[in-house]
Protein backbone atom coordinates (compact mmCIF):
# COMPACT_ATOMS: atom_id res chain seq x y z
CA UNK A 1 70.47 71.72 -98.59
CA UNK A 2 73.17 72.98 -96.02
CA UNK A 3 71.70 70.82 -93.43
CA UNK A 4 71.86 68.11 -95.41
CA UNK A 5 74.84 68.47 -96.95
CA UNK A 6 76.65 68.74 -93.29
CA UNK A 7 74.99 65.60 -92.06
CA UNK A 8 75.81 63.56 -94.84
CA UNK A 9 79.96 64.73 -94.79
CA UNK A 10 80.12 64.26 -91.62
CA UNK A 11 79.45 60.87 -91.81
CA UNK A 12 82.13 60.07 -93.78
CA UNK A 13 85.59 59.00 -91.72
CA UNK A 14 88.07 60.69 -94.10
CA UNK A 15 86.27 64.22 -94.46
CA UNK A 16 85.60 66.96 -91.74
CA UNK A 17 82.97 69.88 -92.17
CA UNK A 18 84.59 72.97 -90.43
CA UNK A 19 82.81 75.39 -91.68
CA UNK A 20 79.88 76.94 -93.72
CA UNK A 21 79.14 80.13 -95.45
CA UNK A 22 75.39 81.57 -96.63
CA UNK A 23 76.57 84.05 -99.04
CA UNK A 24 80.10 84.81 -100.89
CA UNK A 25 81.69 87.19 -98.61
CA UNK A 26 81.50 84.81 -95.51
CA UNK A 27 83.13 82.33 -97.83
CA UNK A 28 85.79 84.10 -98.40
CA UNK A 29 86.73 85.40 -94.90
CA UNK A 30 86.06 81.48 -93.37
CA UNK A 31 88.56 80.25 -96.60
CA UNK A 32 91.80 82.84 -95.65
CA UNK A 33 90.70 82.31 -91.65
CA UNK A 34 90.85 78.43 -91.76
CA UNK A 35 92.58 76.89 -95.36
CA UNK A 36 90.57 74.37 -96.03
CA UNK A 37 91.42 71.35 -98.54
CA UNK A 38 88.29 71.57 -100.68
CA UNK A 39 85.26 73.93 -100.40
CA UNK A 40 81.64 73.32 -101.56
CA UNK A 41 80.13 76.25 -103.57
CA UNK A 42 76.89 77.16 -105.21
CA UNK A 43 76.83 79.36 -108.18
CA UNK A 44 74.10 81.54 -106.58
CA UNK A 45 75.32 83.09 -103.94
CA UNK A 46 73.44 86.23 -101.95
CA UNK A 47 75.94 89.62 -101.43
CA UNK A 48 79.06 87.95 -103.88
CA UNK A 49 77.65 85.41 -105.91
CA UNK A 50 79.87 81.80 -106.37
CA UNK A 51 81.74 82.47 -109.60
CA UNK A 52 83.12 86.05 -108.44
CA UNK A 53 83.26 84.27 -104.94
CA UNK A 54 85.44 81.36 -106.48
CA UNK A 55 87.78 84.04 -108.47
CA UNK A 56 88.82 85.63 -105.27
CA UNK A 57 89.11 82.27 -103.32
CA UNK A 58 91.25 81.02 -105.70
CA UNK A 59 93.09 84.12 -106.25
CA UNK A 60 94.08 84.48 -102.83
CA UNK A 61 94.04 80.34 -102.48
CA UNK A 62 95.83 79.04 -105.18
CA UNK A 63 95.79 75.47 -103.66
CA UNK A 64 92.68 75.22 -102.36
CA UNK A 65 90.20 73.03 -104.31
CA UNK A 66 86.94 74.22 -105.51
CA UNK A 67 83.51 72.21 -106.30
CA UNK A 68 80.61 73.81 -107.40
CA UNK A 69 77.23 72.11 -105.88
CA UNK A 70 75.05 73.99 -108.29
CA UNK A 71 71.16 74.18 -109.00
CA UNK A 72 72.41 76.07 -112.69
CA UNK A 73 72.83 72.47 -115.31
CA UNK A 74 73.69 75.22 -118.21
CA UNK A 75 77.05 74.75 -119.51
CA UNK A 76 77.60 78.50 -119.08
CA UNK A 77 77.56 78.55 -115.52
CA UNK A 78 80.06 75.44 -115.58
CA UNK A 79 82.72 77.09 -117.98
CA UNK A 80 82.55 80.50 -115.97
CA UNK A 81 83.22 78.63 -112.69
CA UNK A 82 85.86 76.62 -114.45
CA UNK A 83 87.61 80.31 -115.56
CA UNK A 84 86.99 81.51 -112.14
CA UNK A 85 88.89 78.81 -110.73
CA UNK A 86 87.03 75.74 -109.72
CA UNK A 87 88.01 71.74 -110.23
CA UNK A 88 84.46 70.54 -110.12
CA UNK A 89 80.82 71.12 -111.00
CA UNK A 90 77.77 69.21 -110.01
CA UNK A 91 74.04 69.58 -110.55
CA UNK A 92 72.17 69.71 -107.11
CA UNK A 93 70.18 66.77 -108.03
CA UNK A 94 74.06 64.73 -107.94
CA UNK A 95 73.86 61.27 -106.10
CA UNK A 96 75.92 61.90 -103.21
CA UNK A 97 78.20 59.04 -103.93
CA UNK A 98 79.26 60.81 -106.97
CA UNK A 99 79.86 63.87 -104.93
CA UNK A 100 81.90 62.13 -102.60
CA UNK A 101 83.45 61.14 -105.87
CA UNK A 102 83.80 64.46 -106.90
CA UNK A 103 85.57 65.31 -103.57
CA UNK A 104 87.79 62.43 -103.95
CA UNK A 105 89.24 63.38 -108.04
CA UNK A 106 89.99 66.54 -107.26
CA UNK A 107 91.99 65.67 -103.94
CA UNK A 108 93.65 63.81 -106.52
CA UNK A 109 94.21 66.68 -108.77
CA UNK A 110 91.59 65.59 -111.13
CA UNK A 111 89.09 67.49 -112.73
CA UNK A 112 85.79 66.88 -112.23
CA UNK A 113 82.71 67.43 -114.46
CA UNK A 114 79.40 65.42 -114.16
CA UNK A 115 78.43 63.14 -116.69
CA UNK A 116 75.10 64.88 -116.97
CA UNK A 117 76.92 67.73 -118.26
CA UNK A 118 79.59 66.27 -120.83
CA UNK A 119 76.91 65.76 -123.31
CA UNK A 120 76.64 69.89 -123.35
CA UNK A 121 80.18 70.42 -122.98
CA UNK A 122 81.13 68.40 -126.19
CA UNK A 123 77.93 70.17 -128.24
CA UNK A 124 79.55 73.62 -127.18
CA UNK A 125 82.51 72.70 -128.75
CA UNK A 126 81.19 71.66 -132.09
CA UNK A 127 79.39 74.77 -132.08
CA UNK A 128 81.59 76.43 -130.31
CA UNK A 129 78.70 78.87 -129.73
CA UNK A 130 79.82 81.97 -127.77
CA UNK A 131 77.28 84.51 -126.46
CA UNK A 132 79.02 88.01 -126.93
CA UNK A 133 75.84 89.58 -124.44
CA UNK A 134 76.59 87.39 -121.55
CA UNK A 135 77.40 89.39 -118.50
CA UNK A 136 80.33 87.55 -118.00
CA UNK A 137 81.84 88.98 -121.74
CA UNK A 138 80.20 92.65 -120.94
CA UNK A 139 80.54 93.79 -117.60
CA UNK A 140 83.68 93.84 -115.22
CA UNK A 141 83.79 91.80 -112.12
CA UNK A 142 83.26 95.05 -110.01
CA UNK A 143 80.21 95.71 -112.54
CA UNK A 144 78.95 92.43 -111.97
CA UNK A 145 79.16 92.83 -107.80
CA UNK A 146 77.30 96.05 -108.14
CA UNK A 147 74.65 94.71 -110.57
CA UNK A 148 74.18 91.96 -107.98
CA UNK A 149 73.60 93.55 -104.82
CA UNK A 150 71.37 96.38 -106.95
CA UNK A 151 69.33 93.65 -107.84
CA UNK A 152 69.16 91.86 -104.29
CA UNK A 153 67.85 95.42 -103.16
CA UNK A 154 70.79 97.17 -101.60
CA UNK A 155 70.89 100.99 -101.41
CA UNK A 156 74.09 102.82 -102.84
CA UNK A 157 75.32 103.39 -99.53
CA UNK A 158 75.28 99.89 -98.41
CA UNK A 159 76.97 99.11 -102.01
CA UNK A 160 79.64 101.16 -101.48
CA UNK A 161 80.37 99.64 -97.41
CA UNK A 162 80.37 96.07 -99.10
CA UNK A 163 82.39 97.01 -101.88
CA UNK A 164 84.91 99.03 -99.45
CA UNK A 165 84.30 101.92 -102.66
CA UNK A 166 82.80 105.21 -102.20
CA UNK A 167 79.11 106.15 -103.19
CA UNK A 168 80.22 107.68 -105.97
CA UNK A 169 82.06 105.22 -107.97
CA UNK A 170 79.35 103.05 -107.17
CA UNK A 171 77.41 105.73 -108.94
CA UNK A 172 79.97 105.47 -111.84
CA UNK A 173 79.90 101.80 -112.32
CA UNK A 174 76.13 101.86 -112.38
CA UNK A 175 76.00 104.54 -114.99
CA UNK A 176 78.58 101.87 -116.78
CA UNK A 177 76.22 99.23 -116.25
CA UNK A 178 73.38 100.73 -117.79
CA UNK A 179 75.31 102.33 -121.00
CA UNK A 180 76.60 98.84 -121.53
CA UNK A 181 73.57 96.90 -121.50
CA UNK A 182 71.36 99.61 -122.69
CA UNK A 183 69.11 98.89 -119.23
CA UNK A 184 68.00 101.98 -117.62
CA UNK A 185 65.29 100.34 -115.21
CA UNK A 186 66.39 98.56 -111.71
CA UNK A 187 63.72 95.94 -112.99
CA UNK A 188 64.86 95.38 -115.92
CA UNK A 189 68.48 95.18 -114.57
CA UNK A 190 66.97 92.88 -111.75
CA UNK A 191 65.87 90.81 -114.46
CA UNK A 192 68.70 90.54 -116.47
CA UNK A 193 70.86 89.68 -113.07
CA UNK A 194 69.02 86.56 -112.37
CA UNK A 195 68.89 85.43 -116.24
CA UNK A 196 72.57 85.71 -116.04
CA UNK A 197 72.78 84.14 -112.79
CA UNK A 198 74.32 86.57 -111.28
CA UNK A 199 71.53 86.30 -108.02
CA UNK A 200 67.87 84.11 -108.17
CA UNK A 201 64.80 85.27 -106.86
C-alpha cells in the first residue's frame, strides 16, 4: 500500500512525498522534524495507533492537515479521527483520483468525507446512536496506548521505555484497564483491542 501510494504521489507535479512512517511514533517525530502540508494516515497503526497518533500531530501541529487512508469503513473510526483532529477520511478501496481530491479540499480548508461514508454519517445522526462501551468513551488515551502495545505483545518494561513512564504506572494503568472493562485475560484484552481498532492482527 506504501509502495503504491509513493509511486502514485509522486507522479503528480504539484505534490512531493518526503517522507513515510510504519507505525505512529515515527509519524510523529518525521511531522515536528519536517512540517509537512498534509499527512496520509491509517487508523491502524503498530506501537501508537492513527487516531492517538493524529491527536498528538495535531496537538503539537495545529496547521498541519490530516487524511486518514483507512481499511476501517465504520463510522466510528471516522468520527474518532475527526475528534482527534483530522480533515479527511477515506476507505482504502478510494479511487485515487478522489484521493487526490481529498488532498486537494483540505489544502483548501475543506473537509473531506467520502461519499461511501455519508450514507452512515447521516443514519448516525437520526439515531444518534452512541456506544457508552467503546474504548474511546472508557479508557484514557494513556489507557488506550498501553492496551495497544499489551496487545501487540510488548513486555511492561518495553511499555514503560515507549511510554517514557515507569514500570509501575504502567502496572497501574493496566490494573485500570482491566477494572474498567471487567477483562482480566491478555486475550481477551487482545481481543477487545482489535474490535475497537485500537491494533489488527
Amino acid at each position: 500500500m506504501l509502495d503504491g501510494l509513493r509511486s502514485l504521489l509522486g507522479g503528480e507535479s504539484r505534490i512531493e512525498v518526503i517522507a513515510e512512517a510504519l507505525d505512529g511514533y515515527t509519524a510523529l517525530e518525521l511531522v515536528s522534524e519536517l512540517s509537512p502540508d498534509v499527512v496520509i494516515i491509517e487508523v491502524a497503526l503498530p506501537m501508537l495507533n492513527g487516531i492517538e497518533a493524529t491527536r498528538q500531530i495535531f496537538s503539537q501541529n495545529p496547521g498541519v492537515k490530516i487524511l486518514a487512508l483507512s481499511m476501517y469503513s465504520d463510522i466510528k473510526y471516522a468520527a474518532e479521527m475527526f475528534k482527534a483532529g483530522a480533515v479527511g477520511y477515506l476507505p482504502k478501496d478510494c479511487s485515487y483520483k478522489e484521493l487526490i481530491f481529498a488532498i486537494k479540499s483540505i489544502l483548501s480548508n475543506k473537509i473531506y468525507l467520502s461519499p461511501n461514508l455519508v450514507g452512515a454519517v447521516v443514519k448516525d445522526i437520526i439515531v444518534s446512536k452512541k456506544d457508552p462501551n467503546s474504548v474511546f468513551s472508557v479508557l484514557t488515551p494513556k489507557e488506550r496506548q498501553v492496551l495497544q502495545l499489551m496487545a501487540e505483545g510488548k513486555t511492561r518494561n518495553q511499555i514503560a521505555e515507549a511510554l517514557f513512564i515507569s514500570e509501575r504506572t504502567v502496572e497501574t494503568h493496566h490494573r485500570n484497564i482491566t477494572k474498567k472493562l471487567g477483562i482480566n485475560s491478555i486475550a481477551e484484552l487482545t481481543k477487545y483491542a482489535i474490535r475497537e481498532g485500537l491494533t489488527n492482527l
